[in-house]
N, C-alpha and C. Protein backbone atom coordinates (compact mmCIF):
# COMPACT_ATOMS: atom_id res chain seq x y z
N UNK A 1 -34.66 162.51 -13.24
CA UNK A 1 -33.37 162.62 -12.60
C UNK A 1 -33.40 163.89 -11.77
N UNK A 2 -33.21 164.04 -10.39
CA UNK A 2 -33.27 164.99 -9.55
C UNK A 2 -31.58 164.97 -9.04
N UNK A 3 -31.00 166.57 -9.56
CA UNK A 3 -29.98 167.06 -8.63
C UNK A 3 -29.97 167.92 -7.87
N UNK A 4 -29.66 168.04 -6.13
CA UNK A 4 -29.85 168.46 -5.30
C UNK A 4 -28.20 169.43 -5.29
N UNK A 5 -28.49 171.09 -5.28
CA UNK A 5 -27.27 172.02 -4.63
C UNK A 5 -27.28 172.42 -3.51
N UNK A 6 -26.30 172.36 -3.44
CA UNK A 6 -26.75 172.97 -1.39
C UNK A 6 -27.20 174.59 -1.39
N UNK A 7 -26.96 174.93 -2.37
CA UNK A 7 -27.95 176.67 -2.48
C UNK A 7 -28.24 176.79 -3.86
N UNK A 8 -29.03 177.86 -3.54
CA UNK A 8 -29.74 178.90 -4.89
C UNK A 8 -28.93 179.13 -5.83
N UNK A 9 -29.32 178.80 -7.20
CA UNK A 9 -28.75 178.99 -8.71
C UNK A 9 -29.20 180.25 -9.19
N UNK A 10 -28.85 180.41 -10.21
CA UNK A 10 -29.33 181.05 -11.55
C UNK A 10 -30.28 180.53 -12.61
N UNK A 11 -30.14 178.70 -12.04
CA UNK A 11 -31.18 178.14 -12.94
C UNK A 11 -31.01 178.04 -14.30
N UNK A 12 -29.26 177.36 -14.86
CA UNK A 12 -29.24 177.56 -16.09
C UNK A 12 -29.79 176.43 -16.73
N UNK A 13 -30.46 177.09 -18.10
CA UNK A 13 -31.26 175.91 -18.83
C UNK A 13 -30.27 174.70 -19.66
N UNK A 14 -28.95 174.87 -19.86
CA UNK A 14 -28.22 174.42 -20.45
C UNK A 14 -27.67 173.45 -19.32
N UNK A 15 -27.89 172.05 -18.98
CA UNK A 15 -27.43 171.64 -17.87
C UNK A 15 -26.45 170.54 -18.29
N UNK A 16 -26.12 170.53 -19.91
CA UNK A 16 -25.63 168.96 -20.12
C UNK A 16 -23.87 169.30 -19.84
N UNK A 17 -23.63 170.34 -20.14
CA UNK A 17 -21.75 170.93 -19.38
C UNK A 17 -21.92 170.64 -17.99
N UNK A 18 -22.48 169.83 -16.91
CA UNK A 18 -22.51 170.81 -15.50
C UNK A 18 -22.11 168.85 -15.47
N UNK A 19 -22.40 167.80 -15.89
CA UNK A 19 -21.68 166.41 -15.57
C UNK A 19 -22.12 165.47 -16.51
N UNK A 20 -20.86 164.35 -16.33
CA UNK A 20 -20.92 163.28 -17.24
C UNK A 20 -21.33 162.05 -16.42
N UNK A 21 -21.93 161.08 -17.29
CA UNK A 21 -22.21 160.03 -16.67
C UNK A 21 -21.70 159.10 -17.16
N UNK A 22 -21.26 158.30 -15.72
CA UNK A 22 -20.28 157.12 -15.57
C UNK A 22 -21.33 155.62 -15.08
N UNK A 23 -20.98 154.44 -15.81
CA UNK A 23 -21.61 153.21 -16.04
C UNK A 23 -23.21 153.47 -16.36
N UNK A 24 -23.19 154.30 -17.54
CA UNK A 24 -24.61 154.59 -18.19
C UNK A 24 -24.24 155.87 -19.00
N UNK A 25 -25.62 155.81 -19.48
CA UNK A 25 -25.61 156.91 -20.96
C UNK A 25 -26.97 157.25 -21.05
N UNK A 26 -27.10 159.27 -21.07
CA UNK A 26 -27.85 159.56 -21.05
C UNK A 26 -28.67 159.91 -22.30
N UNK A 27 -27.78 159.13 -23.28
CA UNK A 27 -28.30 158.62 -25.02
C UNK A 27 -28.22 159.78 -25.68
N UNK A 28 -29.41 159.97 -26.20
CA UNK A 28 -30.07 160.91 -27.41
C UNK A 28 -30.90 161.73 -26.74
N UNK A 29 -31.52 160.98 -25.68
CA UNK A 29 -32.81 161.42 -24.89
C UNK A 29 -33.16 162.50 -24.87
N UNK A 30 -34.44 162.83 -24.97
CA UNK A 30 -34.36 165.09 -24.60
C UNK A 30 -35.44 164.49 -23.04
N UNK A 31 -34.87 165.92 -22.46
CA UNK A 31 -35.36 166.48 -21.01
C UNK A 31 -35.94 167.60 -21.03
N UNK A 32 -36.74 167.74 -20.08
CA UNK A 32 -37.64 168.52 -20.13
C UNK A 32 -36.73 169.48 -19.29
N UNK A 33 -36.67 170.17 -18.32
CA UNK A 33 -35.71 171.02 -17.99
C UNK A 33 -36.64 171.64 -16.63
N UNK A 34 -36.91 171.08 -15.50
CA UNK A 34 -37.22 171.79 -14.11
C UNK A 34 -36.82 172.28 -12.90
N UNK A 35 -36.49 173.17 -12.69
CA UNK A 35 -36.02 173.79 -11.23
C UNK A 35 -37.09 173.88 -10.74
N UNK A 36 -36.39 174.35 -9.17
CA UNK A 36 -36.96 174.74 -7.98
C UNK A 36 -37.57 176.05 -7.93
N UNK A 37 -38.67 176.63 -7.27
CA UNK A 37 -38.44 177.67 -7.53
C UNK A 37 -37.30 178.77 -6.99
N UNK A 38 -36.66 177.94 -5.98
CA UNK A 38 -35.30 178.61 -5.50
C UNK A 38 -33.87 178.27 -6.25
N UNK A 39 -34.02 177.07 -7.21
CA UNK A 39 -32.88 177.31 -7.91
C UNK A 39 -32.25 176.36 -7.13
N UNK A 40 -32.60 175.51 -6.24
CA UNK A 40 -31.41 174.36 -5.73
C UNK A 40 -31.77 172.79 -5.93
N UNK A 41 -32.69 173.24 -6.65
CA UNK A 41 -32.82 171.53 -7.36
C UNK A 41 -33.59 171.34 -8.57
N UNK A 42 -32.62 170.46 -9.44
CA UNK A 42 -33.08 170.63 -10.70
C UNK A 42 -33.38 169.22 -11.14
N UNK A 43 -34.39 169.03 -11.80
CA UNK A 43 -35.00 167.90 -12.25
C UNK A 43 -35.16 168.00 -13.87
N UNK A 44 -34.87 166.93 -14.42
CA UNK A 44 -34.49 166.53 -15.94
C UNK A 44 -35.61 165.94 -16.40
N UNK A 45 -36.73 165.73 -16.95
CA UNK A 45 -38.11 165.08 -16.57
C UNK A 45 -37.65 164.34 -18.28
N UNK A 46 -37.92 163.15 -18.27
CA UNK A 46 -37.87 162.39 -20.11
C UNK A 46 -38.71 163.31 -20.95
N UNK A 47 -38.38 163.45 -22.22
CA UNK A 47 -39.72 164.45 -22.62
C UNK A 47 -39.57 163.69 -23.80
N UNK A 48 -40.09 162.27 -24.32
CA UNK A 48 -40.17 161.53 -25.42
C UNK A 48 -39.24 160.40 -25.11
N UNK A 49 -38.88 159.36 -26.13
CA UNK A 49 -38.81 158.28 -26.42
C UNK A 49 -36.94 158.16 -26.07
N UNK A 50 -36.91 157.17 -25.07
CA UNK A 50 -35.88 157.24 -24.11
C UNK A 50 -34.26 157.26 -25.18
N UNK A 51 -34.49 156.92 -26.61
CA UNK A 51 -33.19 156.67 -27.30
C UNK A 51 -31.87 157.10 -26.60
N UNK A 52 -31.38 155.56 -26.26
CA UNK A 52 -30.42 154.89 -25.68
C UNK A 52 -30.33 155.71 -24.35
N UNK A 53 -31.14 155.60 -23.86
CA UNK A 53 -30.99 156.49 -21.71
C UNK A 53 -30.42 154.70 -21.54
N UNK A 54 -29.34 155.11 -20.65
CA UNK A 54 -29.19 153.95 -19.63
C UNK A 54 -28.49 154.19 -18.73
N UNK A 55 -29.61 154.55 -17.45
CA UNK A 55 -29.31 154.63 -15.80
C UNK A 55 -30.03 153.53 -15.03
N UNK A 56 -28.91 153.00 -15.01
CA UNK A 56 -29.44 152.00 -14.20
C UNK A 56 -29.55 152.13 -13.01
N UNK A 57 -30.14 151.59 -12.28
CA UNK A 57 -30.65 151.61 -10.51
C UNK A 57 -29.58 151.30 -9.97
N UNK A 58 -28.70 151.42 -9.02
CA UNK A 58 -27.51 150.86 -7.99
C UNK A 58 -26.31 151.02 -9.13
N UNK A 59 -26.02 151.53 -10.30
CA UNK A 59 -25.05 151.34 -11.43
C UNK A 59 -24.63 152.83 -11.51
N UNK A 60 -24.95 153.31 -12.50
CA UNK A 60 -24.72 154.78 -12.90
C UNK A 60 -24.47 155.55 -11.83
N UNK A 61 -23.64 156.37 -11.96
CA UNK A 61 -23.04 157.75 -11.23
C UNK A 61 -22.95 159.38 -12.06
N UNK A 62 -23.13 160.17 -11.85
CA UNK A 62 -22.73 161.21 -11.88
C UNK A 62 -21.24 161.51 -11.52
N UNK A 63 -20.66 162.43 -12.57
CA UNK A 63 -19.23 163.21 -12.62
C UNK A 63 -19.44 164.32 -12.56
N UNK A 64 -19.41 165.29 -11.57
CA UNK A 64 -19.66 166.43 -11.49
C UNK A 64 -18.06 167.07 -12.25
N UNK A 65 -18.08 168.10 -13.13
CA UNK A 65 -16.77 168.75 -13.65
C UNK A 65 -16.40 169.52 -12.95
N UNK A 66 -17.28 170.28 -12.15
CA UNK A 66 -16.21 171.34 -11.36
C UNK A 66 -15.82 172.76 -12.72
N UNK A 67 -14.83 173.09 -12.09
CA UNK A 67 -14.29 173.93 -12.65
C UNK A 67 -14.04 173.80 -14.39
N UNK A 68 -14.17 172.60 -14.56
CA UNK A 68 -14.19 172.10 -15.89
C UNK A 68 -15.64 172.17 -16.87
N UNK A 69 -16.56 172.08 -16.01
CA UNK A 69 -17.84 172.43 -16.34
C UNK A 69 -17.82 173.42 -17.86
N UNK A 70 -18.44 172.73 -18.65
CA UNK A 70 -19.32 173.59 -20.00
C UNK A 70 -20.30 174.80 -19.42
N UNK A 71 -20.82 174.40 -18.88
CA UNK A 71 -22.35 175.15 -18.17
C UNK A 71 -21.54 175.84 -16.72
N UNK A 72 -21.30 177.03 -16.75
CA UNK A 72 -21.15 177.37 -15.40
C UNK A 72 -22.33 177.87 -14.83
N UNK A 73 -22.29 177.65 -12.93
CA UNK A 73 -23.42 177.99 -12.31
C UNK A 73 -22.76 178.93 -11.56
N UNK A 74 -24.32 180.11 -10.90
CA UNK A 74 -23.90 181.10 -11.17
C UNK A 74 -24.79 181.12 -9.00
N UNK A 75 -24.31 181.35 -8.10
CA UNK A 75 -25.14 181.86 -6.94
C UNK A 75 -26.23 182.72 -7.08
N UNK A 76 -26.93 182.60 -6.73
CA UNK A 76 -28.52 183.34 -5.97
C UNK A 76 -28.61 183.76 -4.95
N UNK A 77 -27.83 183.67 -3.64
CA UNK A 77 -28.03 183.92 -2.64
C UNK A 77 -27.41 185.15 -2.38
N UNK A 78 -28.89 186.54 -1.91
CA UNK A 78 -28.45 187.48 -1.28
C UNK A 78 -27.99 188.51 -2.89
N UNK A 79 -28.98 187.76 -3.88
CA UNK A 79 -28.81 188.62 -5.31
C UNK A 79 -27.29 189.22 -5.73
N UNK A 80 -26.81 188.22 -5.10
CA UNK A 80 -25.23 188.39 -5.91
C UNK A 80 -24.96 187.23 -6.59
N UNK A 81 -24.06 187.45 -7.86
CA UNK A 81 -24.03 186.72 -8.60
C UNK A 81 -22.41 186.33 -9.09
N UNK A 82 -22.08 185.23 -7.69
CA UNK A 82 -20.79 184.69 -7.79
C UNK A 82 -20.66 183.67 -8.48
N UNK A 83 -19.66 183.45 -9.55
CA UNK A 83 -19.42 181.68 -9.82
C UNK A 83 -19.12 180.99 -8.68
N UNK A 84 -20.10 179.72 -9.39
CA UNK A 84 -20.18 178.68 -8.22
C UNK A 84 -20.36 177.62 -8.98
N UNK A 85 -19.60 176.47 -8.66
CA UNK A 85 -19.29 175.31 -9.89
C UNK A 85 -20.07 174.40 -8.54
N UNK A 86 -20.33 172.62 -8.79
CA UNK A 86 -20.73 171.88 -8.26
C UNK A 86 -19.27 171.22 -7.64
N UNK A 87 -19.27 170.57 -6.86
CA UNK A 87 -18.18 170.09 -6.32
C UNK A 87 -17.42 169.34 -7.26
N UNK A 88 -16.32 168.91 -7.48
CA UNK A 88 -15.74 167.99 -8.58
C UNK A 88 -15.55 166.87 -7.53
N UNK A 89 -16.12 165.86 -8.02
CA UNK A 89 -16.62 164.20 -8.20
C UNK A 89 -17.30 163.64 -8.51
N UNK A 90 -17.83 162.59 -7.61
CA UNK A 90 -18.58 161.39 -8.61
C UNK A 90 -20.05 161.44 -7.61
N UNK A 91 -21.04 161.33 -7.96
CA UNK A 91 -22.36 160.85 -7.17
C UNK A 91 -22.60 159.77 -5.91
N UNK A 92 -23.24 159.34 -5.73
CA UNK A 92 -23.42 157.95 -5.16
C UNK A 92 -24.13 157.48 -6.22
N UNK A 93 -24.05 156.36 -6.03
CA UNK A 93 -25.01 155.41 -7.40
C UNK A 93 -26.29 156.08 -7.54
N UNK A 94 -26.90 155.99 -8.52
CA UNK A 94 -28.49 156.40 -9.08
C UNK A 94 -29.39 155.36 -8.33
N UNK A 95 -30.24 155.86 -7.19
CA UNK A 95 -31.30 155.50 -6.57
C UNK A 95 -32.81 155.44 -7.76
N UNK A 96 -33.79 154.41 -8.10
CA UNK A 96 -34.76 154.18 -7.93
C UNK A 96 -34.63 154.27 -9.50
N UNK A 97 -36.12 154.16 -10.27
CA UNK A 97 -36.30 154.03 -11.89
C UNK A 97 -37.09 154.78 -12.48
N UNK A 98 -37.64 155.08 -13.48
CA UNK A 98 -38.80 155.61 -14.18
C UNK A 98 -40.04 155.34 -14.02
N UNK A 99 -39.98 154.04 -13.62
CA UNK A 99 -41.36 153.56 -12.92
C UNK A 99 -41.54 153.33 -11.05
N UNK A 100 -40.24 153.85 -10.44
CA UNK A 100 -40.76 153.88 -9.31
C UNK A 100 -40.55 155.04 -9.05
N UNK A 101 -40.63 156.04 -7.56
CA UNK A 101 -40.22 157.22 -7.07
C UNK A 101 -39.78 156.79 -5.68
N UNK A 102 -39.23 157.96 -5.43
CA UNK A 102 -37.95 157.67 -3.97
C UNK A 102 -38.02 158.72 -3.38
N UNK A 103 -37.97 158.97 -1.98
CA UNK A 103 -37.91 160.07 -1.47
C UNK A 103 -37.23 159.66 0.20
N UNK A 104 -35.73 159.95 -0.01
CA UNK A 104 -34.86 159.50 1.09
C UNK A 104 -34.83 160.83 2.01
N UNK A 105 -35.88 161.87 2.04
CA UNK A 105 -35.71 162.35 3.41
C UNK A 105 -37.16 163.35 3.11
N UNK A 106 -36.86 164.59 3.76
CA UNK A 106 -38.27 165.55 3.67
C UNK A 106 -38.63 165.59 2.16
N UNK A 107 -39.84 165.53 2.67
CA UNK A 107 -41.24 165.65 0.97
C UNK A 107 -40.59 166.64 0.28
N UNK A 108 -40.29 166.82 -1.37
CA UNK A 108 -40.47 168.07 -1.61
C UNK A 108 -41.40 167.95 -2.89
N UNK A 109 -41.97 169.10 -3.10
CA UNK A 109 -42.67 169.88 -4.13
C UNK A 109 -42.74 170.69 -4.25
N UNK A 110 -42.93 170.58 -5.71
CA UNK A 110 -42.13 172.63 -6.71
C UNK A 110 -43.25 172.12 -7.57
């Protein structure tokens, strides 16, 4: 699962306060826990046996909390360190599966 911020984090390791998921369930599952090395995109990698993950392809959304957020995020940019929450709403549907990969614009790698 890859989430894209429009800037630099703090990179908190605690990411399950920051949104909820709507038409799916991210179970029991544990994640492995990867950023960028700039802190604006964070990737959740499966790290064992999926108990009850269900994101489905074109189904599931993201709820970003906003201000409601468990996990607050914190700016990077310019080594100041303002709160900065994710926007409050919903995703677009969950693109692609565990067995395929997707890449809807420039390459990236971290």
């Amino acid at each position: 699962l890859l989430i894209r911020f429009d800037r630099r984090t703090d990179q908190p390791q605690d990411w399950r306060g920051l949104f909820e998921v709507m038409g799916g369930s991210l179970g029991a599952a544990q994640f492995k826990v990867v950023w960028s090395s700039l802190g604006d995109v964070l990737m959740l990698v499966l790290d064992g046996p999926p108990n009850g993950l269900q994101l489905k392809n074109g189904t599931a959304q993201l709820k970003f909390l906003g201000p409601l957020a468990v996990t607050p995020l914190r700016t990077a940019d310019n080594e100041q360190s303002n709160g900065s929450y994710p926007c409050e709403g919903v995703s677009p549907r969950i693109q692609g599966s565990f067995g395929e990969a997707r890449c809807s614009g420039p390459g990236l790698v971290f």
